[in-house]
N, C-alpha and C. Protein backbone atom coordinates (compact mmCIF):
# COMPACT_ATOMS: atom_id res chain seq x y z
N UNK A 1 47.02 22.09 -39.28
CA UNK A 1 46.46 21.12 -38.38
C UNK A 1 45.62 20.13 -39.20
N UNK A 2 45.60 18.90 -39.17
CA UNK A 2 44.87 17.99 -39.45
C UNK A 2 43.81 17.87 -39.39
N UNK A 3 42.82 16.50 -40.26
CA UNK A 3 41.89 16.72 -39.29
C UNK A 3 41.78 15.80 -38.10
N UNK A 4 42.36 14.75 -37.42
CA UNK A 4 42.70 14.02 -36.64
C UNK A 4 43.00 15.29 -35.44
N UNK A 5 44.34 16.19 -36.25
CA UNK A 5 44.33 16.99 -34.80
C UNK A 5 44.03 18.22 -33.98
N UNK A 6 42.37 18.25 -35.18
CA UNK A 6 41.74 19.21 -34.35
C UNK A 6 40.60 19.16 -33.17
N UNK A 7 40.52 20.00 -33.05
CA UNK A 7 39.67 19.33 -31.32
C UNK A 7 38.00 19.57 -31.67
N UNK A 8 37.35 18.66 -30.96
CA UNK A 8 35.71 19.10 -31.95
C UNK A 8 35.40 20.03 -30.29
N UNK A 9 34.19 20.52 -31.01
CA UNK A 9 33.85 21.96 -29.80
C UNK A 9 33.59 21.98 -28.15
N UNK A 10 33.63 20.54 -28.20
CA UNK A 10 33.30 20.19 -26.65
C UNK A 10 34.84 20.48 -25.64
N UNK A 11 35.88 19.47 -26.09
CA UNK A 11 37.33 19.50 -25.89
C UNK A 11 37.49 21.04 -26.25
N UNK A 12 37.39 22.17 -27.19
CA UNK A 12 37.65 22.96 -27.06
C UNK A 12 37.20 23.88 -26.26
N UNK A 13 35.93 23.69 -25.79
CA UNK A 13 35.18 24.62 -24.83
C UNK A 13 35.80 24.22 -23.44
N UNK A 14 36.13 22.71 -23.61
CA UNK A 14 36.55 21.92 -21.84
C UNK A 14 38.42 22.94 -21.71
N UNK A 15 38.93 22.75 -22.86
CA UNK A 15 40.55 23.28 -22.77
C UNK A 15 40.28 24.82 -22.55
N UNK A 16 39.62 25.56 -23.17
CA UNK A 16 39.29 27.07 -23.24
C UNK A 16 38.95 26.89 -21.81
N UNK A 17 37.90 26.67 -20.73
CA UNK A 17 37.63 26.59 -19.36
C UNK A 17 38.79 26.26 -18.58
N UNK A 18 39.52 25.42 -18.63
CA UNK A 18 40.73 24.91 -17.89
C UNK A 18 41.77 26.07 -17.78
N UNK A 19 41.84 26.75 -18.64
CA UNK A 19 43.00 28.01 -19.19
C UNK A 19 42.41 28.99 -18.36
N UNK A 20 41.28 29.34 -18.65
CA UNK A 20 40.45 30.62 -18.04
C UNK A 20 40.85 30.18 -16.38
N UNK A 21 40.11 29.24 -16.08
CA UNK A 21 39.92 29.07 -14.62
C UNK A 21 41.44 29.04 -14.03
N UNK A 22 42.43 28.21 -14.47
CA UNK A 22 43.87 28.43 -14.16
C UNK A 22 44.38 29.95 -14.10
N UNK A 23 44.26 30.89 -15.01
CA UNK A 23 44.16 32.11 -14.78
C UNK A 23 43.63 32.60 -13.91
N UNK A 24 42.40 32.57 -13.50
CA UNK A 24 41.53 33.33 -12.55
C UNK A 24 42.30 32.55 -11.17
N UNK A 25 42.14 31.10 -10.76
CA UNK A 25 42.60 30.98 -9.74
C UNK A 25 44.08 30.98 -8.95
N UNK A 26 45.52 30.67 -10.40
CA UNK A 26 46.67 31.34 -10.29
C UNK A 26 47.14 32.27 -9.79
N UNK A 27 46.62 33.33 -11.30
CA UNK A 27 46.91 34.37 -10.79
C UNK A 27 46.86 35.09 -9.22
N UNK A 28 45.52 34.43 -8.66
CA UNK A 28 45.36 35.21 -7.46
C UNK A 28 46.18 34.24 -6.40
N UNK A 29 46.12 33.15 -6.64
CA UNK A 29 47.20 31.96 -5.96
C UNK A 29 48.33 31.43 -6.61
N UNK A 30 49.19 32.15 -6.60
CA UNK A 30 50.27 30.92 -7.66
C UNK A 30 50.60 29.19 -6.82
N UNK A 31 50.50 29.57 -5.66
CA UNK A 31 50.44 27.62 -4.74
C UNK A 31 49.13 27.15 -4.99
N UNK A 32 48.27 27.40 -5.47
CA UNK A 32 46.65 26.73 -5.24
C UNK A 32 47.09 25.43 -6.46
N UNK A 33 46.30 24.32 -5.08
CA UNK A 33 46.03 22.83 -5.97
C UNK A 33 45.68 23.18 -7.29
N UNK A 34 45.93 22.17 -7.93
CA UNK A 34 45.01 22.20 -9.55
C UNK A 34 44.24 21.76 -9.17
N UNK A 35 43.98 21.04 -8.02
CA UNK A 35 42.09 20.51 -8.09
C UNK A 35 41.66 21.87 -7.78
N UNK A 36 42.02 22.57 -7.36
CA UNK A 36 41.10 24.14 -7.41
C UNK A 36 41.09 24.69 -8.73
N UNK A 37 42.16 24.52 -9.59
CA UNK A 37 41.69 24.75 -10.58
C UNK A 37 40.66 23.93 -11.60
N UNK A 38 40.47 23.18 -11.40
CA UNK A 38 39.76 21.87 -11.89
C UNK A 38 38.15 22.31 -11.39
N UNK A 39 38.09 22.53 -10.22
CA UNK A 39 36.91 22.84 -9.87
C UNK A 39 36.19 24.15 -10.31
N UNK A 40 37.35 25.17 -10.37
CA UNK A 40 36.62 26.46 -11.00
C UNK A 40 36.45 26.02 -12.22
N UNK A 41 37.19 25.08 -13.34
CA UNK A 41 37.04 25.00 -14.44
C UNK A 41 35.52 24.29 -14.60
N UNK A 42 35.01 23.78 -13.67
CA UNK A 42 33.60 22.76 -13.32
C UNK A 42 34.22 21.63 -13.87
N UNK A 43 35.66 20.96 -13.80
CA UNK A 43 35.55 19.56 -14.72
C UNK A 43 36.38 18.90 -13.57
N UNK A 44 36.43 17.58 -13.73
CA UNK A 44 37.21 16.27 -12.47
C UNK A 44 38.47 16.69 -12.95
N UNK A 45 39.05 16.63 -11.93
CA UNK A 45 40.68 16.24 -11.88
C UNK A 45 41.36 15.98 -12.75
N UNK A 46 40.73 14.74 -12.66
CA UNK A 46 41.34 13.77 -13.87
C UNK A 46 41.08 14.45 -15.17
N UNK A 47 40.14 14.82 -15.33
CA UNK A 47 39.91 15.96 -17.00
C UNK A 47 41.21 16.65 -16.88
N UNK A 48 41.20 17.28 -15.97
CA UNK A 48 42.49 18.45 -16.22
C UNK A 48 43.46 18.30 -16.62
N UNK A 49 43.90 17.04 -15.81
CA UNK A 49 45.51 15.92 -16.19
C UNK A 49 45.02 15.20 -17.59
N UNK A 50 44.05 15.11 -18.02
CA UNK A 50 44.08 14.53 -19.01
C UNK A 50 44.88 15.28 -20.43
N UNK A 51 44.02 17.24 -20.08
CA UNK A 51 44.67 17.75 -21.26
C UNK A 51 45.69 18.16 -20.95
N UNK A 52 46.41 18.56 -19.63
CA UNK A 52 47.60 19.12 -18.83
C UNK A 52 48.15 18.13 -17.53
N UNK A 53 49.17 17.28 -18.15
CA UNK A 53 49.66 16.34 -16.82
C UNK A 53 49.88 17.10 -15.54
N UNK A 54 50.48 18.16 -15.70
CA UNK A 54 50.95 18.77 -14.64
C UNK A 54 51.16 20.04 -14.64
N UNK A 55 51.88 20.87 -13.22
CA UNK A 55 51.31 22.27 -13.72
C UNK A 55 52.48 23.16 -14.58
N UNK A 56 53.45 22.72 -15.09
CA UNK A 56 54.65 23.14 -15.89
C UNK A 56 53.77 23.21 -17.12
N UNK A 57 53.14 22.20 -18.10
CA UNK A 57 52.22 21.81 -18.79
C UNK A 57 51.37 23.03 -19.54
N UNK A 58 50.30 23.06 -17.48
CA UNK A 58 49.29 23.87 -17.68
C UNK A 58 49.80 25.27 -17.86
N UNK A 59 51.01 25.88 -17.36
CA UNK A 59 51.61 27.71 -17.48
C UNK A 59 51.90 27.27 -18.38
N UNK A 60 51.78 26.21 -19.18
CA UNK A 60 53.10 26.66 -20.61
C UNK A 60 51.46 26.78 -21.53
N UNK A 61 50.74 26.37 -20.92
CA UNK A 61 49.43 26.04 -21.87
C UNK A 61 48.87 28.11 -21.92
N UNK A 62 48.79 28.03 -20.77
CA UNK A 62 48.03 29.11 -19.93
C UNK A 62 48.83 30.71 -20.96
N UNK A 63 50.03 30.34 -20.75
CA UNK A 63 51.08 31.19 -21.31
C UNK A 63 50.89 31.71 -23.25
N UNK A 64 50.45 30.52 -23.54
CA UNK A 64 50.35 30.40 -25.59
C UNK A 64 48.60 30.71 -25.25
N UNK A 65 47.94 30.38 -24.68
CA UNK A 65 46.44 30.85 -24.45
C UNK A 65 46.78 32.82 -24.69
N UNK A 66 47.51 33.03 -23.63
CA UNK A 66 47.44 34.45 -23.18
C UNK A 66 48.01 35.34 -24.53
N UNK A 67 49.09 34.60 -25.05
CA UNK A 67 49.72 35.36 -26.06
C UNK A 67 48.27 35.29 -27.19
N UNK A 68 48.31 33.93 -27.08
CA UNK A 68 46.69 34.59 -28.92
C UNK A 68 45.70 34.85 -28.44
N UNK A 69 45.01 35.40 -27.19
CA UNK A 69 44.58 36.15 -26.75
C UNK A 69 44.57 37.95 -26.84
N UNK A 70 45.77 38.41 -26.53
CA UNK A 70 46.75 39.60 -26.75
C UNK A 70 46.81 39.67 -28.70
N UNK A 71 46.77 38.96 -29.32
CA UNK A 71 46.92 39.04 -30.64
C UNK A 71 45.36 39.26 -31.05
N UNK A 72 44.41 38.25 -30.55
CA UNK A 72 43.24 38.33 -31.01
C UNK A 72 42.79 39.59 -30.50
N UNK A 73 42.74 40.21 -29.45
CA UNK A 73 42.58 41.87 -28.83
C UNK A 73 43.04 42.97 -30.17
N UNK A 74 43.98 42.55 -30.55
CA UNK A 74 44.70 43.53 -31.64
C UNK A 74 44.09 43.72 -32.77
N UNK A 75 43.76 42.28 -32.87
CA UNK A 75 43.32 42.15 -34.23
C UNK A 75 41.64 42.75 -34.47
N UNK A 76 40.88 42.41 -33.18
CA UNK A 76 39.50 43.09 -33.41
C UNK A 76 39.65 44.30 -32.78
N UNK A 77 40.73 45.04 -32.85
CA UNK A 77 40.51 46.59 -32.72
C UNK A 77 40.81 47.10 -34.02
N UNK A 78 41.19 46.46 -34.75
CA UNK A 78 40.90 46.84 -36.27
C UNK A 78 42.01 47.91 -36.37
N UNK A 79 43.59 47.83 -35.92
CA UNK A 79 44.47 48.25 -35.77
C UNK A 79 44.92 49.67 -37.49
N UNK A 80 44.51 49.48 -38.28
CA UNK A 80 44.56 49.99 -39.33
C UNK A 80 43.47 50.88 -39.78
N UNK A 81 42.27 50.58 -39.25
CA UNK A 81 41.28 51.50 -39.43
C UNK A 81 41.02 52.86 -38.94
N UNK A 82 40.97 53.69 -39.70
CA UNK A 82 40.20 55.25 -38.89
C UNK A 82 41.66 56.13 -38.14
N UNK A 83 42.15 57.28 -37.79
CA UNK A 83 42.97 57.85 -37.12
C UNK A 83 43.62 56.90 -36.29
N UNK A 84 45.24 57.69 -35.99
CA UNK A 84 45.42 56.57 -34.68
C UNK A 84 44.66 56.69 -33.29
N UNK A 85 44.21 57.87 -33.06
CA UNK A 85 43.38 57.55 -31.46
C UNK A 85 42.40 56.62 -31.67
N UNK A 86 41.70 56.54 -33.30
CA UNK A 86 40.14 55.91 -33.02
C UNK A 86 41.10 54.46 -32.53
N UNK A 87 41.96 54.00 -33.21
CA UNK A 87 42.35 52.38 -33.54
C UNK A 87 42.91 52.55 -31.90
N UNK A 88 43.57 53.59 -31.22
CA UNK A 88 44.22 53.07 -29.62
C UNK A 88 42.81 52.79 -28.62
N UNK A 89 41.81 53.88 -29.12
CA UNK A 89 40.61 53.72 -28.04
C UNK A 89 40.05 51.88 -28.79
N UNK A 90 39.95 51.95 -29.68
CA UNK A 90 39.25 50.27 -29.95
C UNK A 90 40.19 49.47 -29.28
N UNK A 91 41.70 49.53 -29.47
CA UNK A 91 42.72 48.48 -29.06
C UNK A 91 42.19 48.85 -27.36
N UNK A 92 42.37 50.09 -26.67
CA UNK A 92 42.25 49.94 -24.71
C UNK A 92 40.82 49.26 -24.78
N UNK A 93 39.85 49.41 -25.18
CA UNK A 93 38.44 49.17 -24.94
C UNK A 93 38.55 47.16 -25.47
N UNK A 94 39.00 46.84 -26.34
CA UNK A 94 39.22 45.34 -26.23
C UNK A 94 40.26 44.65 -25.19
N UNK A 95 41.22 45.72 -24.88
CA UNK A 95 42.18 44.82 -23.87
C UNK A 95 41.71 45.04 -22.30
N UNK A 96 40.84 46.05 -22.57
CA UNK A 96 40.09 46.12 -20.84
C UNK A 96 38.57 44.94 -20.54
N UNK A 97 38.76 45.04 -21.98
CA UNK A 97 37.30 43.75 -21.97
C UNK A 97 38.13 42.59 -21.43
N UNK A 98 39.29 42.21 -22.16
CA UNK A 98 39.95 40.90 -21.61
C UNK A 98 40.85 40.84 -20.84
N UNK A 99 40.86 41.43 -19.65
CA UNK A 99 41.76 41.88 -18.41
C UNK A 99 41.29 40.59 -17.58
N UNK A 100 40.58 40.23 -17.51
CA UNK A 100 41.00 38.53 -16.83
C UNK A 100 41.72 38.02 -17.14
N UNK A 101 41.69 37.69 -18.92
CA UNK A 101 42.49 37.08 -19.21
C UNK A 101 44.42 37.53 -18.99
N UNK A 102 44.52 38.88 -19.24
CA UNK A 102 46.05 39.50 -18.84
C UNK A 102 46.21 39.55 -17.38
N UNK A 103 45.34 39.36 -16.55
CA UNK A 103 45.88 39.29 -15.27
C UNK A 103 46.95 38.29 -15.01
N UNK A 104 47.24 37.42 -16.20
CA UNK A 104 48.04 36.14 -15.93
C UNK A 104 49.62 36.87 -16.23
N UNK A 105 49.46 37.95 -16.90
CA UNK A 105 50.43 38.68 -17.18
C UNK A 105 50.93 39.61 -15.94
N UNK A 106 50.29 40.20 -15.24
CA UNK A 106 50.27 41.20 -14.62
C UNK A 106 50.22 40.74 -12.78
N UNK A 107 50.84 39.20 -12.93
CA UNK A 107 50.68 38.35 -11.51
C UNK A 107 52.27 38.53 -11.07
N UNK A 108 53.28 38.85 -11.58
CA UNK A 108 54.91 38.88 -11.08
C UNK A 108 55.79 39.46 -11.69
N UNK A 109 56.88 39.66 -11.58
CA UNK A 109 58.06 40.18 -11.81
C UNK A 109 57.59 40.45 -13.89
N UNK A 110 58.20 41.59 -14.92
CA UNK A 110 58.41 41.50 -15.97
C UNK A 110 60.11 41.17 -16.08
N UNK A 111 60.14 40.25 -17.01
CA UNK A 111 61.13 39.51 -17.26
C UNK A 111 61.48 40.35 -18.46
N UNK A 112 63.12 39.68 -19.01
CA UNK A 112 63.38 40.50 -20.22
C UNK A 112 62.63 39.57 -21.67
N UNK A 113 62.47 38.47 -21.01
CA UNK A 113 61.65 37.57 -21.74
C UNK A 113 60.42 38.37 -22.17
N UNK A 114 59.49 38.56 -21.07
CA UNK A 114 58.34 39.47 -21.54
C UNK A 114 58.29 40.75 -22.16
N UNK A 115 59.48 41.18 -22.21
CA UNK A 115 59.30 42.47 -22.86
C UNK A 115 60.04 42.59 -24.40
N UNK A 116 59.75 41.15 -25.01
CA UNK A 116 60.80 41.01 -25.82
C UNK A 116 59.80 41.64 -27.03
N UNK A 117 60.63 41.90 -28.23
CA UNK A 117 60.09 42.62 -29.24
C UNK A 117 59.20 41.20 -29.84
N UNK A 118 58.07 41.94 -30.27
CA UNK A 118 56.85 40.76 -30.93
C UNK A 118 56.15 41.83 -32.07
N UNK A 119 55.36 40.64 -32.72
CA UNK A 119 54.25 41.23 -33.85
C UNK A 119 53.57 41.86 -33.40
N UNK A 120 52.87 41.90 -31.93
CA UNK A 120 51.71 42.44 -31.24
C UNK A 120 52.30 43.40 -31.07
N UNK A 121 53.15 43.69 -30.41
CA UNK A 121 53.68 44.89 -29.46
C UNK A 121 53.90 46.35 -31.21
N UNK A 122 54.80 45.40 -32.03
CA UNK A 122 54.71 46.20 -33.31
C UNK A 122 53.50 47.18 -33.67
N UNK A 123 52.39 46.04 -33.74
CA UNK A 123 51.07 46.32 -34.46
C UNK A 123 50.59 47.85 -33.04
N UNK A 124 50.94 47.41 -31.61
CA UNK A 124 50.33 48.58 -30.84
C UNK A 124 51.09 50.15 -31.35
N UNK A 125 52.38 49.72 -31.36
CA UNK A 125 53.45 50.65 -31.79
C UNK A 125 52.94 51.43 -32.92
N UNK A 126 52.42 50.71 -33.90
CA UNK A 126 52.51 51.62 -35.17
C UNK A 126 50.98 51.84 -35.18
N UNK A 127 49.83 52.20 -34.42
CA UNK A 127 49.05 53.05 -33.59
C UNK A 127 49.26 54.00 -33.33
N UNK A 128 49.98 53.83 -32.44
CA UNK A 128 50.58 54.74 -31.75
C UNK A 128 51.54 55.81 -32.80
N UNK A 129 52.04 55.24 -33.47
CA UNK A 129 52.86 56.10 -34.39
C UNK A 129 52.06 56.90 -35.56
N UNK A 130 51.07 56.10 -35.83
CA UNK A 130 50.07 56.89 -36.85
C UNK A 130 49.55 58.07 -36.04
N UNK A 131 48.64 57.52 -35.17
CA UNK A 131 48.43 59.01 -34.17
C UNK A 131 49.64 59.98 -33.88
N UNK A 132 50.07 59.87 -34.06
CA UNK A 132 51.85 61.05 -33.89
C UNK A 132 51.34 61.32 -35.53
N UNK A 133 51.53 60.60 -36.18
CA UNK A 133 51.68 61.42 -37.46
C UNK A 133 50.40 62.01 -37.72
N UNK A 134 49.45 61.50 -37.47
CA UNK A 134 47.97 62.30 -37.78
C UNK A 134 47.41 63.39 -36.86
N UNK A 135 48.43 63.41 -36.18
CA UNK A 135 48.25 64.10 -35.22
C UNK A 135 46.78 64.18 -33.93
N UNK A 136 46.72 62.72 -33.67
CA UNK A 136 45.50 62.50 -32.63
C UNK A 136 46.48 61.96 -31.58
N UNK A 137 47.28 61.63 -31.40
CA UNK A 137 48.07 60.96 -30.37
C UNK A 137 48.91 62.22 -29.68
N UNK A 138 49.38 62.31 -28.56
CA UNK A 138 50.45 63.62 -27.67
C UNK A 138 51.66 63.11 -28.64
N UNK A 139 52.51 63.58 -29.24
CA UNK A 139 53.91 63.58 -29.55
C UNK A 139 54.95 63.11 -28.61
N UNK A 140 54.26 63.96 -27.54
CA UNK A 140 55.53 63.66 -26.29
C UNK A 140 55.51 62.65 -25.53
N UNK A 141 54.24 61.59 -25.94
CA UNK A 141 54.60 60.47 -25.46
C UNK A 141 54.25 59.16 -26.24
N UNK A 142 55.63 58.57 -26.21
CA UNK A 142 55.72 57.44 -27.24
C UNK A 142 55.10 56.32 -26.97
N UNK A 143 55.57 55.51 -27.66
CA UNK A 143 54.79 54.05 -27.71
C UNK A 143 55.05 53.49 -26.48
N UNK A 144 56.14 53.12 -26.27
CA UNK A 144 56.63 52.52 -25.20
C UNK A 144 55.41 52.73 -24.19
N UNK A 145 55.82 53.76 -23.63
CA UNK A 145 54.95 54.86 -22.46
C UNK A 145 53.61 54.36 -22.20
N UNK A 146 52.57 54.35 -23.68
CA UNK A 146 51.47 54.18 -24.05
C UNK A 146 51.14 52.98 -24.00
N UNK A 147 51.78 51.83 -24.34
CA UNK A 147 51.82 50.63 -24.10
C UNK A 147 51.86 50.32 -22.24
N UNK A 148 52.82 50.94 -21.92
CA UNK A 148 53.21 50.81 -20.51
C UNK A 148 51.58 51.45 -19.59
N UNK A 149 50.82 52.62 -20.24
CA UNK A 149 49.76 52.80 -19.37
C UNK A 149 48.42 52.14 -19.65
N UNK A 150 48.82 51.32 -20.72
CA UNK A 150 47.51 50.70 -20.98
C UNK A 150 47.32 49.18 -19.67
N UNK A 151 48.77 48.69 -19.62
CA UNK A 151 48.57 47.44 -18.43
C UNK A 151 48.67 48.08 -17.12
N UNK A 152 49.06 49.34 -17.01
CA UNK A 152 48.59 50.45 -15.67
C UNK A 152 46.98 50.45 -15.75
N UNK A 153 46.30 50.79 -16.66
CA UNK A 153 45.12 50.68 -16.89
C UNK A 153 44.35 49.62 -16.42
N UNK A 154 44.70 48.72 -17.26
CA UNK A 154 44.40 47.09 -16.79
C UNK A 154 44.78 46.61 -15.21
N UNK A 155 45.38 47.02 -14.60
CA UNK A 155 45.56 46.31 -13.55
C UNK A 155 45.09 46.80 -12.61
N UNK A 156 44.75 48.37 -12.66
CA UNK A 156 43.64 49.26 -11.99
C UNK A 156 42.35 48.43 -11.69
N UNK A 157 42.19 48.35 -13.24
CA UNK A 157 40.64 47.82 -13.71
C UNK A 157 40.22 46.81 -13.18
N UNK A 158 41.22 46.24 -13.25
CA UNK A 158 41.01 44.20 -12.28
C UNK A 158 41.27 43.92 -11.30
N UNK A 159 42.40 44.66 -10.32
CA UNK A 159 42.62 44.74 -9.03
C UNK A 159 42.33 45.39 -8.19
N UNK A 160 42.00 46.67 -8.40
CA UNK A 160 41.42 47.54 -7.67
C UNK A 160 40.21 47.10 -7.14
N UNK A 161 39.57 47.28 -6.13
CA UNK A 161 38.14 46.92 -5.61
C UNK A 161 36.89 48.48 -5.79
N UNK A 162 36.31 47.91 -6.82
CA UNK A 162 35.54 48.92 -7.10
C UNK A 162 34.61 49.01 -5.69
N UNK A 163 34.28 50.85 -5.79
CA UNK A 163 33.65 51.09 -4.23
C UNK A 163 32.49 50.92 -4.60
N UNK A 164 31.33 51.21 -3.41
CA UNK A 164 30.43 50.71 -3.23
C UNK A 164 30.01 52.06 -4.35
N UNK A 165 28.34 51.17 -5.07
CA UNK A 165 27.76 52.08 -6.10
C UNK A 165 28.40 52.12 -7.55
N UNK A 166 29.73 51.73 -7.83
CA UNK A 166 30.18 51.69 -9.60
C UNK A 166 30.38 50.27 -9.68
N UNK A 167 29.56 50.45 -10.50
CA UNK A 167 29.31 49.04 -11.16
C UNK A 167 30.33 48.73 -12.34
N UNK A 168 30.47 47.06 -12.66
CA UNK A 168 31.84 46.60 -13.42
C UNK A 168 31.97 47.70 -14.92
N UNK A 169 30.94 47.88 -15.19
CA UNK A 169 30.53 48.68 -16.15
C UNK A 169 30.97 49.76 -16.18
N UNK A 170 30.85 50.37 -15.24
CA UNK A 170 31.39 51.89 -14.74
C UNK A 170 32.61 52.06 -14.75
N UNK A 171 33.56 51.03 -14.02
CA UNK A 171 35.28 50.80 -13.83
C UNK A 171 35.41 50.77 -15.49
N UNK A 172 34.78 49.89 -16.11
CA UNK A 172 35.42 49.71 -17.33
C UNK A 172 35.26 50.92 -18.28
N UNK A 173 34.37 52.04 -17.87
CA UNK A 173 34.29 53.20 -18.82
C UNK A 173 35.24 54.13 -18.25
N UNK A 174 35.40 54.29 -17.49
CA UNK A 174 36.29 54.95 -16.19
C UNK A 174 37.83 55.12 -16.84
N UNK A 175 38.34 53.27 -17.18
CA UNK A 175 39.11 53.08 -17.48
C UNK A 175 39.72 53.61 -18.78
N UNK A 176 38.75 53.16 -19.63
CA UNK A 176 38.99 53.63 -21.46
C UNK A 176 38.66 55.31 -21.39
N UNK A 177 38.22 55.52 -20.69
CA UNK A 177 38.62 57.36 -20.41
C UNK A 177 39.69 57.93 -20.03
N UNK A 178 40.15 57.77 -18.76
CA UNK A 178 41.73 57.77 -18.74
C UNK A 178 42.54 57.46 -19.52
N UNK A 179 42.45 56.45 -19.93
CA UNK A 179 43.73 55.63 -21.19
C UNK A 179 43.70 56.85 -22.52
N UNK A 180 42.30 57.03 -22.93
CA UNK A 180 42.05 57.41 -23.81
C UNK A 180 42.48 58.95 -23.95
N UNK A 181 42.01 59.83 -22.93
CA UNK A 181 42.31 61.40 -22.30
C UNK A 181 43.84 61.43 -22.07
N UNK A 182 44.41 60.12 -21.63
CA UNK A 182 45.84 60.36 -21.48
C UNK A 182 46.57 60.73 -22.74
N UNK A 183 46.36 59.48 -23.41
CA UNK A 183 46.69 59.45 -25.05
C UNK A 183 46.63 60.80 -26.16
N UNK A 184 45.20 61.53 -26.03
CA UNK A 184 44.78 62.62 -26.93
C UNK A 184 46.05 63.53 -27.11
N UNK A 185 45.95 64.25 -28.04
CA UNK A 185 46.85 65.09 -28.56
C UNK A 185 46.13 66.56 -28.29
């Protein structure tokens, strides 16, 4: 990237808000105006169309947001460090922190598109595979599986309506316990 075409921190904080808020209000509406999204983002209209004409634009924006999102999760669980359970509990405990953000994932149908083989999905995989070999992970259940209960996890965590008395705090320990107890060997 240039330096012409990088964005100074304001435009990046205004595009980072636009993404978030499109997520948050999408996901739960896929018909909602973009001026609703515009408004959760706190910016005019016209801001929005400025960095996203329209809303093909904004999912395609929303979409490359979510993926280096999912990468950046990976990457500060420090995927290589310590046994494989320590590196799966850091990887559930960062992707339950950013379950707003995957709710954009977890709004419709999985496509064969989405389940296509990637670097990320690799990097969870061979986690998962170290714990098999180090023996902190169950044997009898593979990556796939493990992958598959972590956005079971996540969608618990974010959709579910926590009852009265557990606090967001609570769901989210709740969560990385299960994931985590499931996982153990």
């Amino acid at each position: 990237m240039t330096v012409e075409e990088q964005e100074s921190p304001t435009k990046e904080r205004t595009r980072r808000a636009i993404l978030r808020a499109a997520i948050e209000v999408l996901s739960g509406n896929p018909g909602a105006a973009l001026g609703e999204v515009a408004e959760a983002a706190g910016v005019a209209r016209s801001t929005l169309h400025r960095y996203y004409p329209d809303r093909a634009t904004l999912a395609a924006a929303v979409d490359s947001f979510v993926v280096g999102e999912y990468a950046d999760a990976i990457r500060r669980s420090r995927p290589d460090d310590g046994t494989g359970l320590e590196a799966y509990t850091r990887l559930c405990g960062e992707m339950i922190d950013a379950r707003e953000v995957f709710a954009w994932w977890m709004r419709g149908e999985i496509t064969e598109e989405d389940a296509a083989d990637n670097e990320e999905d690799r990097l969870v995989a061979g986690i998962v595979h170290r714990g098999h070999a180090d023996g902190t992970i169950d044997r009898e259940l593979d990556a796939d599986w493990l992958a598959g209960h972590i956005w079971c996890g996540l969608f618990a965590a974010f959709y579910l309506p926590e009852p009265a008395g557990r606090s967001p705090r609570e769901t989210r320990e709740m969560c990385l316990r299960t994931l985590v107890k499931a996982a153990a060997a």
